[in-house]
N, C-alpha and C. Protein backbone atom coordinates (compact mmCIF):
# COMPACT_ATOMS: atom_id res chain seq x y z
N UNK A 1 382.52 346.40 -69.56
CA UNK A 1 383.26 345.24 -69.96
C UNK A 1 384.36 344.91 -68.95
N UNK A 2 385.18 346.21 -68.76
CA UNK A 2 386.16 346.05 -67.72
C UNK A 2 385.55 345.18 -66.14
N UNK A 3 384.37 345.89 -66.14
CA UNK A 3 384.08 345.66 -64.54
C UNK A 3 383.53 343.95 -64.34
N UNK A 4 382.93 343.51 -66.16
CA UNK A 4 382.34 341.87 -66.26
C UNK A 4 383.60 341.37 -66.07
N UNK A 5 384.77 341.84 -66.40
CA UNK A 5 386.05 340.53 -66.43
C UNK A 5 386.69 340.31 -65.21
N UNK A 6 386.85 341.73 -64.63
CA UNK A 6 387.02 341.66 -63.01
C UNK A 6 386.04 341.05 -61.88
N UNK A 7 384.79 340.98 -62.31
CA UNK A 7 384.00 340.24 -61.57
C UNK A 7 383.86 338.67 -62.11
N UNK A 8 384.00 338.64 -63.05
CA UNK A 8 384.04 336.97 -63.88
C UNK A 8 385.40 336.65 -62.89
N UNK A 9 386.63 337.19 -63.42
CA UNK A 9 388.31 337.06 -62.65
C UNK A 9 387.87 336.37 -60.90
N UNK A 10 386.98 337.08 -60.04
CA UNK A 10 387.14 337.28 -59.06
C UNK A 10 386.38 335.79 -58.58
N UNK A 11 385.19 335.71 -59.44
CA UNK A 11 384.26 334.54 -59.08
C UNK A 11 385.64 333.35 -59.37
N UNK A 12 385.96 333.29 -60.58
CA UNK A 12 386.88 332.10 -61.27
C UNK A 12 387.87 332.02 -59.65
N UNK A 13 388.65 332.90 -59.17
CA UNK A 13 389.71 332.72 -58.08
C UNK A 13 388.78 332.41 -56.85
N UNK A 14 388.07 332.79 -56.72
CA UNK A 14 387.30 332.06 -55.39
C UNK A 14 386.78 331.10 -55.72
N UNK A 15 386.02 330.44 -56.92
CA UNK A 15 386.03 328.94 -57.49
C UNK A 15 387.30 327.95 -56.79
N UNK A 16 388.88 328.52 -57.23
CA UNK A 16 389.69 328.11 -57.37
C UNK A 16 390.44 327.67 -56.39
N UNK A 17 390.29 328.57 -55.03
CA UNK A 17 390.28 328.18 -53.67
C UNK A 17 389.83 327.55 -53.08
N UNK A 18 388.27 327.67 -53.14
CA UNK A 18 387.42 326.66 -52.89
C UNK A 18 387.97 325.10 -53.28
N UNK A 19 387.93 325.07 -54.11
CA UNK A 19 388.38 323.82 -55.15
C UNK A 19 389.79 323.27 -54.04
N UNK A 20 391.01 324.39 -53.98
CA UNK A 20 392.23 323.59 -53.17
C UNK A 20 391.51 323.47 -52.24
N UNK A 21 391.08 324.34 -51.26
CA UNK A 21 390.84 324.08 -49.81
C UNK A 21 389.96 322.82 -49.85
N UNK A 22 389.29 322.49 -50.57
CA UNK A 22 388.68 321.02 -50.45
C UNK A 22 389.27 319.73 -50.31
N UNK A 23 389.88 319.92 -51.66
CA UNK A 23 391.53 318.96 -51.82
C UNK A 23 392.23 319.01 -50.80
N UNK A 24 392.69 319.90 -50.26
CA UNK A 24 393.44 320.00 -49.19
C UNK A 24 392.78 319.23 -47.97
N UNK A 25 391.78 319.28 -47.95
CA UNK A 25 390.81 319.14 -46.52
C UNK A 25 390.54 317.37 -46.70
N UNK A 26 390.32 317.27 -47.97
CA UNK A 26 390.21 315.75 -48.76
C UNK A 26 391.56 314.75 -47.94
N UNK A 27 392.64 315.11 -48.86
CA UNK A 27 394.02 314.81 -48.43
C UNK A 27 394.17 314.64 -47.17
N UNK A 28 393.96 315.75 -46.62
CA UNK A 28 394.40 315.64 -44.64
C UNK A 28 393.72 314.77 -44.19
N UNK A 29 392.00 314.28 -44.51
CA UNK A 29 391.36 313.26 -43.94
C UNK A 29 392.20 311.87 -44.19
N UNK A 30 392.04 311.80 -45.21
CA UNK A 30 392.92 310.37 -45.80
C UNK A 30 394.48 310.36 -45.40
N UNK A 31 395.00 311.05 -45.39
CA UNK A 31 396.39 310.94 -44.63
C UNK A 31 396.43 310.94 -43.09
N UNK A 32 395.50 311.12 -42.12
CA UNK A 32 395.16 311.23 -41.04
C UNK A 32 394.31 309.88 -41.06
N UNK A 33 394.24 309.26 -41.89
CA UNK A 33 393.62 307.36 -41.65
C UNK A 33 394.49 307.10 -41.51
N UNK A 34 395.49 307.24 -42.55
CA UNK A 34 396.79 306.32 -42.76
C UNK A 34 397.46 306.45 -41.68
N UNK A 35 397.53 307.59 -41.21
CA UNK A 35 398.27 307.90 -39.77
C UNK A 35 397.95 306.41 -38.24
N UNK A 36 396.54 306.74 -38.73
CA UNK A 36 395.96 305.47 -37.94
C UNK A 36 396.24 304.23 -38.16
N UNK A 37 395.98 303.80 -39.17
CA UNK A 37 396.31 302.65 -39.64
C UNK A 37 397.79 302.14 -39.55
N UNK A 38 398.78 303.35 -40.00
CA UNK A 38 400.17 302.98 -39.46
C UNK A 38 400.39 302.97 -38.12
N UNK A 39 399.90 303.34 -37.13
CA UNK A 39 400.11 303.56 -35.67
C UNK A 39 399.67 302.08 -35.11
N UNK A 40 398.38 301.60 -35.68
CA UNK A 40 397.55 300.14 -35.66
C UNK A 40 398.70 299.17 -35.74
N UNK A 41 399.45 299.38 -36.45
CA UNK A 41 400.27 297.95 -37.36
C UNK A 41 401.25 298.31 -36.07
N UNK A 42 401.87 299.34 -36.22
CA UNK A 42 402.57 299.21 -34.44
C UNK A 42 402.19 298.60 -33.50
N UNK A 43 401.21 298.95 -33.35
CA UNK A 43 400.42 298.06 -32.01
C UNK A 43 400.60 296.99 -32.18
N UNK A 44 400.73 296.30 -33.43
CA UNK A 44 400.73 294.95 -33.80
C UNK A 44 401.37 294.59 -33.83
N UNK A 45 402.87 295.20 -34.43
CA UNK A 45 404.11 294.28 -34.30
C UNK A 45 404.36 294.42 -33.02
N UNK A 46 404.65 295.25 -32.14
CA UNK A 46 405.05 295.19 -31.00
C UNK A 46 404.28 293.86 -30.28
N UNK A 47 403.02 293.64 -30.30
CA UNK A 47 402.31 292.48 -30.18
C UNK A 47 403.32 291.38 -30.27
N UNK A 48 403.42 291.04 -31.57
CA UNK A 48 404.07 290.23 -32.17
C UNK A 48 405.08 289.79 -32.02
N UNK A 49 406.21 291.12 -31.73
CA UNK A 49 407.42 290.64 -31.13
C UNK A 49 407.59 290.40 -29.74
N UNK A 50 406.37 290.65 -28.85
CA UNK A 50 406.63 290.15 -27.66
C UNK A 50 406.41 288.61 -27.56
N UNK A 51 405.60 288.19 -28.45
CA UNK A 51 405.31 286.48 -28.33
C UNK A 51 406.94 285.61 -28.54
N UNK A 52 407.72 286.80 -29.56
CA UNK A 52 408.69 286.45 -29.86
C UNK A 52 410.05 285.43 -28.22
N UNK A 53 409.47 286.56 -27.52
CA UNK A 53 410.26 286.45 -26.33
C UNK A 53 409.61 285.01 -25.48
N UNK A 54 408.65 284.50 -25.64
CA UNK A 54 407.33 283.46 -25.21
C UNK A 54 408.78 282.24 -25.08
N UNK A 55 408.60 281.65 -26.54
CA UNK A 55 409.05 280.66 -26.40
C UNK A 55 410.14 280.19 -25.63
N UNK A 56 411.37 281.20 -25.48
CA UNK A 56 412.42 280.72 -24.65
C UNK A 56 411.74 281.13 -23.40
N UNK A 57 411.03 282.30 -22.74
CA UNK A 57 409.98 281.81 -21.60
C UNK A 57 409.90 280.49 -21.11
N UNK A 58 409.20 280.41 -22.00
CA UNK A 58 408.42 278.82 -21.86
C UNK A 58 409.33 277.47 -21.82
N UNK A 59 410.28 277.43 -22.39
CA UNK A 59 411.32 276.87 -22.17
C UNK A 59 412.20 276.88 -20.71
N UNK A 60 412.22 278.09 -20.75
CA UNK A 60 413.12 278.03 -19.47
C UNK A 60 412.38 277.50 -18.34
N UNK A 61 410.68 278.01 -18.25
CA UNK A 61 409.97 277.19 -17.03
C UNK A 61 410.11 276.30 -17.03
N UNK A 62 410.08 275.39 -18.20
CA UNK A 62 409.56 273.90 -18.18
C UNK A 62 411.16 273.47 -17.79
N UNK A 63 412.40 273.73 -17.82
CA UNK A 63 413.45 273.13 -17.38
C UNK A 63 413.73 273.44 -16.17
N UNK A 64 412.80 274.76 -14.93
CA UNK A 64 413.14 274.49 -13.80
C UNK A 64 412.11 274.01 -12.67
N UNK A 65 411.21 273.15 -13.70
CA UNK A 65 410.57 272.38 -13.31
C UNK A 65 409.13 273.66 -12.43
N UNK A 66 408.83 274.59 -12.85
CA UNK A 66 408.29 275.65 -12.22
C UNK A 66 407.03 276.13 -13.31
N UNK A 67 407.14 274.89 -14.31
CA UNK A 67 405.65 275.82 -15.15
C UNK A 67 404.61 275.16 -14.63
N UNK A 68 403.66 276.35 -14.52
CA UNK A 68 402.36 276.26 -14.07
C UNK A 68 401.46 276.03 -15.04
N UNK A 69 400.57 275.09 -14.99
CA UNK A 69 399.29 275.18 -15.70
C UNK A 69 398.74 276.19 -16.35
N UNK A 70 398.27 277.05 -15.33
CA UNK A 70 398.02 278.22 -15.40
C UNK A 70 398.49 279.49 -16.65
N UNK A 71 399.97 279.45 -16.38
CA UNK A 71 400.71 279.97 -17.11
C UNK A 71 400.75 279.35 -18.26
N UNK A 72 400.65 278.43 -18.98
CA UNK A 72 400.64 277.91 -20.12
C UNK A 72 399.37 278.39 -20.94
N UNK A 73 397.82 278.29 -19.76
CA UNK A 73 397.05 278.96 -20.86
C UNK A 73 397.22 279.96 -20.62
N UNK A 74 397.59 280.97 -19.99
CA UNK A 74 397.59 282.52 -20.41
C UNK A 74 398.23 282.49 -21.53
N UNK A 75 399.10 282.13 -22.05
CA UNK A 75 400.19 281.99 -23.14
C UNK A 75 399.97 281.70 -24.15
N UNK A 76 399.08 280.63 -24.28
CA UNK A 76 398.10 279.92 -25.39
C UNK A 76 397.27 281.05 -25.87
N UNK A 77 396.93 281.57 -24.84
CA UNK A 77 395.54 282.47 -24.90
C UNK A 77 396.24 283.83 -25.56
N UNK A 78 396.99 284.32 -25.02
CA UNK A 78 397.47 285.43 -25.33
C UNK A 78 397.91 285.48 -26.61
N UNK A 79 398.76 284.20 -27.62
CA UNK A 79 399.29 283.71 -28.23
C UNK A 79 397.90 284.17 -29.48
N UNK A 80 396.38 283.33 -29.27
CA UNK A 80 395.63 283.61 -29.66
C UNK A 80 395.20 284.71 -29.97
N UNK A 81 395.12 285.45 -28.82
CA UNK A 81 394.67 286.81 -29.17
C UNK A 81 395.38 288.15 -29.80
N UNK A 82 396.57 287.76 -30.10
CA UNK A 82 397.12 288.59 -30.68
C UNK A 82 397.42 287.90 -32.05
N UNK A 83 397.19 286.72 -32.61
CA UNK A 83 396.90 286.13 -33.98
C UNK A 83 395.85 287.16 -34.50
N UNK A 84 394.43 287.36 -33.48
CA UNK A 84 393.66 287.77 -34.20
C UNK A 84 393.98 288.94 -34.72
N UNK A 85 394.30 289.88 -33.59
CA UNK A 85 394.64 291.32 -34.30
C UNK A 85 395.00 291.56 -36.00
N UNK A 86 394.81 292.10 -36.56
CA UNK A 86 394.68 292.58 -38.03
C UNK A 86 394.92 293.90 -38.29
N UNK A 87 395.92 293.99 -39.42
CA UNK A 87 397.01 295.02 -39.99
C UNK A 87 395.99 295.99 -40.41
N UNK A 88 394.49 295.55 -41.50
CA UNK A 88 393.65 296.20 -42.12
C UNK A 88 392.38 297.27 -41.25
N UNK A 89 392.25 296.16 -40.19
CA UNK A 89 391.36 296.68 -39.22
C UNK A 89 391.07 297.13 -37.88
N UNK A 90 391.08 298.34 -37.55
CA UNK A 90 391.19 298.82 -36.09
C UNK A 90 390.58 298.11 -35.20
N UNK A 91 390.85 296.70 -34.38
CA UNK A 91 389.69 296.59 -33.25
C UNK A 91 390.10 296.86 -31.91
N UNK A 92 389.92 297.58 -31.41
CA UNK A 92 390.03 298.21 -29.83
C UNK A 92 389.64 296.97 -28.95
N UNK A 93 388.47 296.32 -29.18
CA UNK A 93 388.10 295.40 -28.31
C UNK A 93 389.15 293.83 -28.77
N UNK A 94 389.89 293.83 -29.51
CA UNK A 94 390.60 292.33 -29.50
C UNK A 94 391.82 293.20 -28.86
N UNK A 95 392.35 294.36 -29.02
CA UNK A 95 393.43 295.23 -28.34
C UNK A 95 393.15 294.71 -26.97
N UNK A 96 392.29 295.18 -26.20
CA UNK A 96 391.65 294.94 -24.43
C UNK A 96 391.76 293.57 -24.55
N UNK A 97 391.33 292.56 -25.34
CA UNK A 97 391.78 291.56 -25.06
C UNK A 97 392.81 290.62 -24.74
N UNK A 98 394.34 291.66 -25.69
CA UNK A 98 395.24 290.91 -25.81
C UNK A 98 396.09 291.98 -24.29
N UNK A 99 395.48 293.16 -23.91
CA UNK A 99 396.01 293.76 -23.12
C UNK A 99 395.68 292.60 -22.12
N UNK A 100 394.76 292.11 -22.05
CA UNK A 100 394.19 291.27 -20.52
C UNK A 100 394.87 289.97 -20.39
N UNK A 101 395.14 289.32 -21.37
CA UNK A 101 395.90 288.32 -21.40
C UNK A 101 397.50 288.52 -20.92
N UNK A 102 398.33 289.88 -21.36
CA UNK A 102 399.06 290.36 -20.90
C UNK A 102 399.41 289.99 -19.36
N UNK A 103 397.92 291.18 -18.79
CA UNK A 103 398.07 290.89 -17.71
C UNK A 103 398.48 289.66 -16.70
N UNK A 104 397.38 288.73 -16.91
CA UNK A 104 397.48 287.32 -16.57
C UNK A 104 398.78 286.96 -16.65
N UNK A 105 398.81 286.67 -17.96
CA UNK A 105 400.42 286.20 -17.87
C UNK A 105 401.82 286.44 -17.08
N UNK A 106 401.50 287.87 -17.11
CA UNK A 106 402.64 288.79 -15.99
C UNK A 106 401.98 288.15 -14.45
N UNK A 107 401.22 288.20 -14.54
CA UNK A 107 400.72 287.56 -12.85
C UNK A 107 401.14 286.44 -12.72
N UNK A 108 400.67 285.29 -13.60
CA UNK A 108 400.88 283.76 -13.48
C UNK A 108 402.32 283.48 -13.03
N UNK A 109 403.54 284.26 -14.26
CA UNK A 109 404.58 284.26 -14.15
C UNK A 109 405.07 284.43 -12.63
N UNK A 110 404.74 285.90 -12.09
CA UNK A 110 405.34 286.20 -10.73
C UNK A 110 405.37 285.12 -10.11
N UNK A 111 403.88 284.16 -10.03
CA UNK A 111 403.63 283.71 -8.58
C UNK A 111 404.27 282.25 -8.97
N UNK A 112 404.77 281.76 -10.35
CA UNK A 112 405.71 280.64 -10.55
C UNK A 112 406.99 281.50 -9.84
N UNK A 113 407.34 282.05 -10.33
CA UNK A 113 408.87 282.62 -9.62
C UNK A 113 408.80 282.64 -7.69
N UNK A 114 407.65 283.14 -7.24
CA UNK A 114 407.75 283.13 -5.89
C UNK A 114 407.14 281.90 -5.39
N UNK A 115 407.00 280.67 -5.99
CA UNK A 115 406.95 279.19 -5.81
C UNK A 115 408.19 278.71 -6.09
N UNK A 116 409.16 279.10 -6.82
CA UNK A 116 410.14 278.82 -7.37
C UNK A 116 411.33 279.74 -6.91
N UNK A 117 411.49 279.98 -5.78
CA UNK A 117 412.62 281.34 -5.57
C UNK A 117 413.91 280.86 -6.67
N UNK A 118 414.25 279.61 -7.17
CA UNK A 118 415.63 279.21 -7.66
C UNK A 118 415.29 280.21 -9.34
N UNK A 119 414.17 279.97 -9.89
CA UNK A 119 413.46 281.14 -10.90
C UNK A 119 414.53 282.02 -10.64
N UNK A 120 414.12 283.04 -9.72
CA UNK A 120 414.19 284.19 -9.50
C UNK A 120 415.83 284.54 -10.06
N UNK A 121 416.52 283.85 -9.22
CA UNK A 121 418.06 284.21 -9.63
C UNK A 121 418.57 283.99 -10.88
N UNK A 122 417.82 282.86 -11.57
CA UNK A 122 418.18 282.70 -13.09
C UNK A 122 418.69 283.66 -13.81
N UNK A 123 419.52 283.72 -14.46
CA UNK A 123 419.98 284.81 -15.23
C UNK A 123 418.91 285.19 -16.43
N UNK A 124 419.28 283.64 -16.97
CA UNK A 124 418.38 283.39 -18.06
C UNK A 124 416.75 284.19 -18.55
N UNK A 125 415.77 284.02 -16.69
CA UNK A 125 415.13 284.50 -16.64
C UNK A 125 414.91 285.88 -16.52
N UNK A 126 415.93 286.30 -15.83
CA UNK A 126 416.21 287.69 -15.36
C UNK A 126 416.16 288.64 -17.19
N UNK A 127 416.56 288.07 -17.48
CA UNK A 127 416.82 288.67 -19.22
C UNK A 127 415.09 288.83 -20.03
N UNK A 128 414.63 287.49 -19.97
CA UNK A 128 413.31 287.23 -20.28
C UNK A 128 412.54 288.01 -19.86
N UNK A 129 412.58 288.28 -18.82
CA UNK A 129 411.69 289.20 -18.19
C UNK A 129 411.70 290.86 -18.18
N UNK A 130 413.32 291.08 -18.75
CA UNK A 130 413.56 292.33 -19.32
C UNK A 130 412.47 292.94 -20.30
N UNK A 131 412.51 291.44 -21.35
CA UNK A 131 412.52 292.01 -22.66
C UNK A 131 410.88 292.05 -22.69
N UNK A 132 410.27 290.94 -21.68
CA UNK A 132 409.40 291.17 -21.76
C UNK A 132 408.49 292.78 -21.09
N UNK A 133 408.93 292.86 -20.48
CA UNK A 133 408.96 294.40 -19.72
C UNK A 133 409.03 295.36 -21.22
N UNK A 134 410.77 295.04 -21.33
CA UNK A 134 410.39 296.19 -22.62
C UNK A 134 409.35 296.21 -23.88
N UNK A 135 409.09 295.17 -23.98
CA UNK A 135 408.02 294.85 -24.54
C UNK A 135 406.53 295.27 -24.69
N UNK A 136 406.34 295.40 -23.49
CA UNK A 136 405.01 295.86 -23.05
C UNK A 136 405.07 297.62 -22.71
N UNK A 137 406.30 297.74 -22.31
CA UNK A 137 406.45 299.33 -22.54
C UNK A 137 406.24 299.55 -23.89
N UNK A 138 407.21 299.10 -25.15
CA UNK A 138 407.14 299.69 -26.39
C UNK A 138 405.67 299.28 -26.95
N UNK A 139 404.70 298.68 -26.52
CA UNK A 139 403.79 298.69 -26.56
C UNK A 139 402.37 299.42 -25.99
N UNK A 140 402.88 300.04 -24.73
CA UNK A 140 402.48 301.15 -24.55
C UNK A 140 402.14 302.60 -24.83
N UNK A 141 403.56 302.35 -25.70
CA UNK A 141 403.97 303.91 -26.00
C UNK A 141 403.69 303.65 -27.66
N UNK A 142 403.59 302.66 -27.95
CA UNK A 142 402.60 302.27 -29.40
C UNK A 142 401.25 302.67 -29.74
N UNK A 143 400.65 302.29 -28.25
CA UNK A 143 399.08 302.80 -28.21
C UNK A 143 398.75 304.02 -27.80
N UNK A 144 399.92 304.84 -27.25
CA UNK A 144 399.41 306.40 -26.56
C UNK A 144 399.38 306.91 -28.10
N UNK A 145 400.58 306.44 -29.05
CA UNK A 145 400.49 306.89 -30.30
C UNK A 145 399.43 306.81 -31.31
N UNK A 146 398.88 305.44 -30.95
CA UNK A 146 397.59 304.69 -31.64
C UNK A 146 396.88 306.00 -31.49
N UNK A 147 396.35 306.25 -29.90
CA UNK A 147 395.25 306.80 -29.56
C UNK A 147 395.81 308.69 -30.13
N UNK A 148 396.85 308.91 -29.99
CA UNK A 148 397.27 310.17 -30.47
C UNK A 148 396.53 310.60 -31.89
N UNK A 149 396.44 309.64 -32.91
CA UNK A 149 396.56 309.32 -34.54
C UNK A 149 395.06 309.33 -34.32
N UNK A 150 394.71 308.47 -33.22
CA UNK A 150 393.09 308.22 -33.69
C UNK A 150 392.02 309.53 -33.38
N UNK A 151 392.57 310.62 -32.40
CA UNK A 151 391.90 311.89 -31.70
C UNK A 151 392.14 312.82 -32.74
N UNK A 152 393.54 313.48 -33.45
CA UNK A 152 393.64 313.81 -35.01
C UNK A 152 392.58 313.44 -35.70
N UNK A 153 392.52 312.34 -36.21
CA UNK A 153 391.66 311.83 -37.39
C UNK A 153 389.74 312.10 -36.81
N UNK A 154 390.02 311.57 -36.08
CA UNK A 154 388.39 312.24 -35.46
C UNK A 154 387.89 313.78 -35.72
N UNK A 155 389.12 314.21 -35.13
CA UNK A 155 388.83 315.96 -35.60
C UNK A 155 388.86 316.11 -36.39
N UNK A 156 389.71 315.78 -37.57
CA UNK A 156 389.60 316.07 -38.37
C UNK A 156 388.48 315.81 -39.38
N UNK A 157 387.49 314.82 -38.90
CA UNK A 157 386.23 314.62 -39.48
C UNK A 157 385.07 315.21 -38.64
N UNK A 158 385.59 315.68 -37.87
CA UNK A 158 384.03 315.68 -37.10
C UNK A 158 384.24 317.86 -36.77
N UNK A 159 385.20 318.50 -36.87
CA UNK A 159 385.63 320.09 -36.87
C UNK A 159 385.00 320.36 -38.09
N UNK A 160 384.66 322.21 -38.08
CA UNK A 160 384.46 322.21 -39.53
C UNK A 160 385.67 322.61 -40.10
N UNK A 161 385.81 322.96 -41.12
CA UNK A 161 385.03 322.79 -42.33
C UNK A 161 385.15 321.14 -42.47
N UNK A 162 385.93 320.29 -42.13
CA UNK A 162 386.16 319.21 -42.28
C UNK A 162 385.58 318.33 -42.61
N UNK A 163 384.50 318.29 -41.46
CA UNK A 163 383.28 317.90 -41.72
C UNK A 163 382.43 317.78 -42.73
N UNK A 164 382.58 319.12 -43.06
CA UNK A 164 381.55 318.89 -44.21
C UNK A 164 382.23 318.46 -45.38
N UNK A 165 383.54 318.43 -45.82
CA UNK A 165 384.06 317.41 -46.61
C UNK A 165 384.36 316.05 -46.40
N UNK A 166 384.31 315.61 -45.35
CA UNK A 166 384.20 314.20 -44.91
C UNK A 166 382.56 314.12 -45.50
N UNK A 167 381.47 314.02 -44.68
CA UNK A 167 380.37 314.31 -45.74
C UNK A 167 379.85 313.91 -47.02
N UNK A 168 380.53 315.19 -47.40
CA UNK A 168 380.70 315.16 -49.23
C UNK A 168 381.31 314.30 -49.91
N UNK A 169 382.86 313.68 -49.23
CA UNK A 169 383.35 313.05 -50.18
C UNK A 169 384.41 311.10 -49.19
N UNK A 170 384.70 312.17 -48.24
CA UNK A 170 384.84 309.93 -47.99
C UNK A 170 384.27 309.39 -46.85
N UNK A 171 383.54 310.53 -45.83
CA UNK A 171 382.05 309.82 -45.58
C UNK A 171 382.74 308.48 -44.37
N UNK A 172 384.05 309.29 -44.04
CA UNK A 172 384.71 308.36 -42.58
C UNK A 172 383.83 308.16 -41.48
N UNK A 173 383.97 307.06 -40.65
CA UNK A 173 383.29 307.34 -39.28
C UNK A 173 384.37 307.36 -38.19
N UNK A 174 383.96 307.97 -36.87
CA UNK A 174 384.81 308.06 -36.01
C UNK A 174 385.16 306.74 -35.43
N UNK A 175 386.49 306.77 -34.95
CA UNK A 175 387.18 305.90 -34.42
C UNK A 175 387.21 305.79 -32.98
N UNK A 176 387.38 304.63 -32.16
CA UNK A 176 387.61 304.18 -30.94
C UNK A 176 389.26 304.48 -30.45
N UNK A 177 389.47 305.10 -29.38
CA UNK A 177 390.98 304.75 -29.13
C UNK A 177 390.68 303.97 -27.95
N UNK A 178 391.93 303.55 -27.87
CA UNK A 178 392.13 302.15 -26.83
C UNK A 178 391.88 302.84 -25.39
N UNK A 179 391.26 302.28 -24.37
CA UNK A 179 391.36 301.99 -22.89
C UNK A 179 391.14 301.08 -22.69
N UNK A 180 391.77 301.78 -20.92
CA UNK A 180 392.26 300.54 -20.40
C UNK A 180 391.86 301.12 -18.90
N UNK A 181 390.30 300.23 -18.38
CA UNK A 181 388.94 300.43 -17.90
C UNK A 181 389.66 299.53 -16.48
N UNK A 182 390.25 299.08 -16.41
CA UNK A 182 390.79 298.64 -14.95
C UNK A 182 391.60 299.77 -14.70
N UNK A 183 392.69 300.64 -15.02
CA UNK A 183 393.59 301.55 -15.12
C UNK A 183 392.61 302.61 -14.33
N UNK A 184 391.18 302.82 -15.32
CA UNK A 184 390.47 303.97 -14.97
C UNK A 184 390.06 303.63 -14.17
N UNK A 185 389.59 302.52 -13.45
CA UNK A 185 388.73 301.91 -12.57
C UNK A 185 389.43 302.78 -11.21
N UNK A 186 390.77 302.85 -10.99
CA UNK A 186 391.82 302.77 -10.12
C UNK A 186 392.17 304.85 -9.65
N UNK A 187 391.41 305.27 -10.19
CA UNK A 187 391.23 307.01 -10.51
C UNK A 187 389.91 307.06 -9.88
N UNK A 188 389.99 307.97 -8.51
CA UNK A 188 388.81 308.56 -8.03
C UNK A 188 388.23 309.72 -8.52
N UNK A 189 388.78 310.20 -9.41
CA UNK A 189 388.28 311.22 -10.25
C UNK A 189 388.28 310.94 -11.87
N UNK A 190 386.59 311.05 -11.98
CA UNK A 190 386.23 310.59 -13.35
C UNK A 190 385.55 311.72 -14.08
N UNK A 191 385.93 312.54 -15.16
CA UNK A 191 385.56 313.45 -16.01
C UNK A 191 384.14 313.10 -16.01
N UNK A 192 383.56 314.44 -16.11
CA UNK A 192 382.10 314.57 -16.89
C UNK A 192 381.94 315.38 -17.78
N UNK A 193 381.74 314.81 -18.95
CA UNK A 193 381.70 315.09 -20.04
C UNK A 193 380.41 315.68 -21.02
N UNK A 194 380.50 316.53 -20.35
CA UNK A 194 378.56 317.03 -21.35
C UNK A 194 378.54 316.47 -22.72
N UNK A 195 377.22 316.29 -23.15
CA UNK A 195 377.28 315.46 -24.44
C UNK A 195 376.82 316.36 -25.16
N UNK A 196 377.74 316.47 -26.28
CA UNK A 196 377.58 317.01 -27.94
C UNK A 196 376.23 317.34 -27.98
């Protein structure tokens, strides 16, 4: 009798572990989305508040008689592409998009200023161009985080035991983190990566 209750006891506590360590493993997946998903919305406001800086941009060209065509649609465009971005949904590829528009724009800008040397000294501009700078830094360091949140959450579905509770119970798929394929383009040394 003694030895049925100690072996009943023993099954019931390893039941019982089982049971947290699942929960546990459950939890960490889903809090390791959210991780993502909050890191995402960063990406986004930072987005967001750089357009913020646009309009007096745009203003200030058009009063020293130095806006370019050019520069207007990058702006438009960029303007666009970071509308699309979405709080709910990870897309990496409208991300590269609004990174590329970025670009442009920072280009267009320069080569109004070095058509325009009187630009250059502007104070006005000199500021604009700060924020836009900081801008695109805190947006940088938004997406190393993005991509930080998104390599976590991967492991954590795709390692075991993890795995096999992803699986069983919320059945995530892996995530994309952001690059940035001109950056890599620019690296004579490119990883090889044996495949899984």
């Amino acid at each position: 009798m003694n030895l049925a209750l100690i072996a009943l006891g023993a099954l019931a506590l390893i039941a019982l572990l089982t049971v947290v360590t699942v929960i546990a493993l459950r939890n960490g997946i889903v809090s390791s989305k959210n991780r993502v998903k909050r890191a995402w919305a960063d990406v986004i406001a930072y987005q967001r508040r750089k357009l913020k800086v646009i309009p007096a941009l745009e203003q200030g060209l058009e009063d020293h008689q130095a806006y370019e065509q050019g520069v207007l649609q990058e702006i438009t465009a960029l303007r666009t592409a970071v509308g699309r971005l979405q709080e709910g949904s990870v897309d990496v590829g409208q991300l590269k998009e609004v990174s590329q528009h970025s670009k442009a724009l920072l280009t267009g800008l320069q080569v109004a200023v070095e058509a325009y040397p009187n630009l250059k000294t502007s104070e006005l501009y000199a500021g604009w161009m700060r924020e836009l700078s900081e801008a695109e830094e805190n947006i940088a360091a938004a997406i190393v985080i993005f991509n930080a949140s998104v390599h976590g959450f991967n492991d954590r579905i795709q390692l075991f035991p993890g795995n096999v509770v992803n699986s069983w119970f919320t059945r995530e798929t892996t995530l994309d983190t952001f690059t940035d394929n001109e950056a890599q383009d620019e690296f004579e040394y490119q990883p090889r990566f044996r495949p899984q």
